[in-house]
Protein backbone atom coordinates (compact mmCIF):
# COMPACT_ATOMS: atom_id res chain seq x y z
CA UNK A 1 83.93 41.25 176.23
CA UNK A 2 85.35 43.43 178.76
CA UNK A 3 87.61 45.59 176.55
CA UNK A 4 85.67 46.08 174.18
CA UNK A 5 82.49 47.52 176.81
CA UNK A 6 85.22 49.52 177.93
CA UNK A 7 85.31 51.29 175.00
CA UNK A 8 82.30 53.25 173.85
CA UNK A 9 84.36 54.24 170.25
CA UNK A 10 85.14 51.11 169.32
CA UNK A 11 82.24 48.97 167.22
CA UNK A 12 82.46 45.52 167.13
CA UNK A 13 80.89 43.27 164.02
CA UNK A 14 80.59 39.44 164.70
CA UNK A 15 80.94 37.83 161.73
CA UNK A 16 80.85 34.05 160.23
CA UNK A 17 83.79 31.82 160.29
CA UNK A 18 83.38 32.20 156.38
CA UNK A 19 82.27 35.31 155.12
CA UNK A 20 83.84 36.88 151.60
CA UNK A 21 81.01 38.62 151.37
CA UNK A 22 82.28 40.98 154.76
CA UNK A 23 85.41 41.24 154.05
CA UNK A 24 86.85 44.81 151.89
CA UNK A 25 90.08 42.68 150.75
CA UNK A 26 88.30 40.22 149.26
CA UNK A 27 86.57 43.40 147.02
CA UNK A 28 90.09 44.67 146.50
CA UNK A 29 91.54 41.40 145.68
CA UNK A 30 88.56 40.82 142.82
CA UNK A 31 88.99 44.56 141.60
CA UNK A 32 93.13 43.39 140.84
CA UNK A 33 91.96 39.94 139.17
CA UNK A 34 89.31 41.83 137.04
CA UNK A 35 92.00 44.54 135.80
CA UNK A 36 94.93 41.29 134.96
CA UNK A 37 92.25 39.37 132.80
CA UNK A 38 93.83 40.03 129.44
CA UNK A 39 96.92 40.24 130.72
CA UNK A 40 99.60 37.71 129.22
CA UNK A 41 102.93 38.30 130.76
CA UNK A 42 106.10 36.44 129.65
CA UNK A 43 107.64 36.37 133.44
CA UNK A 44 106.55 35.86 137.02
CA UNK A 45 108.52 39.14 137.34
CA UNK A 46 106.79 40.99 134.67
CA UNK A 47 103.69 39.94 136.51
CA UNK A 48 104.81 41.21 139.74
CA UNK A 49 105.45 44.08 138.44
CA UNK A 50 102.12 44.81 137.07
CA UNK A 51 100.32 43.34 140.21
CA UNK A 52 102.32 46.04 142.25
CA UNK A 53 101.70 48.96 139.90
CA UNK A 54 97.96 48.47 140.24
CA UNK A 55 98.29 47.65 143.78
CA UNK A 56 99.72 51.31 143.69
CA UNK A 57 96.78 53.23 141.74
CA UNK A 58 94.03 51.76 143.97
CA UNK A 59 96.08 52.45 146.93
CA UNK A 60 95.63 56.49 145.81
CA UNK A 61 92.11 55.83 145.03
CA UNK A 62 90.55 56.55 148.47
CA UNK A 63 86.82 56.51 146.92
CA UNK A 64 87.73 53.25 145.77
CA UNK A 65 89.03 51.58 149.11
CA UNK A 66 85.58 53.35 150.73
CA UNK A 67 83.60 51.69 148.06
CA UNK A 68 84.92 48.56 149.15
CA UNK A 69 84.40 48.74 152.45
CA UNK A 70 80.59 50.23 151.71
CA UNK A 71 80.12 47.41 150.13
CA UNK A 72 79.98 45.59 153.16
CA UNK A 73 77.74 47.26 154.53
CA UNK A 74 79.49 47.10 157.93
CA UNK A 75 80.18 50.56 158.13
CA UNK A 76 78.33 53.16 160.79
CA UNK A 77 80.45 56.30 159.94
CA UNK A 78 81.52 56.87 156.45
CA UNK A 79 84.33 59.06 156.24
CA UNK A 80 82.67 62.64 154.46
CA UNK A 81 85.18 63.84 152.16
């Protein structure tokens, strides 16, 4: 509790041991599964391959990540673009 009253910049959210809901990966994680659902690859590597190629696009989607962490609704500061 010390550290973080010594820093005025930093915000601190105390969540739930179990909270989906809170967390931006889990919105990025169900984004991914949504975009595989009619996928039907032969190989675990052709799989792979996909997974990381649209692990890629949303990574150069910045209004995307944002949404995701929006959604939370943990955020005090957006980031103005």
């Amino acid at each position: 509790r010390a550290l973080i009253e010594a820093r005025p910049w930093l915000t601190v959210f105390y969540l739930p041991t179990y909270a989906p809901d809170l967390n931006p990966v889990e919105m990025a994680w169900s984004h991914l599964k949504r975009s595989l659902g009619n996928l039907a690859p032969c190989t675990l590597d052709e799989l792979a391959k996909v997974i990381r190629s649209r692990l890629k696009q949303m990574q150069y989607r910045a209004s995307l990540l944002d949404a995701f962490l929006a959604h939370t609704g943990l955020i005090t500061n957006p980031r103005s673009t």
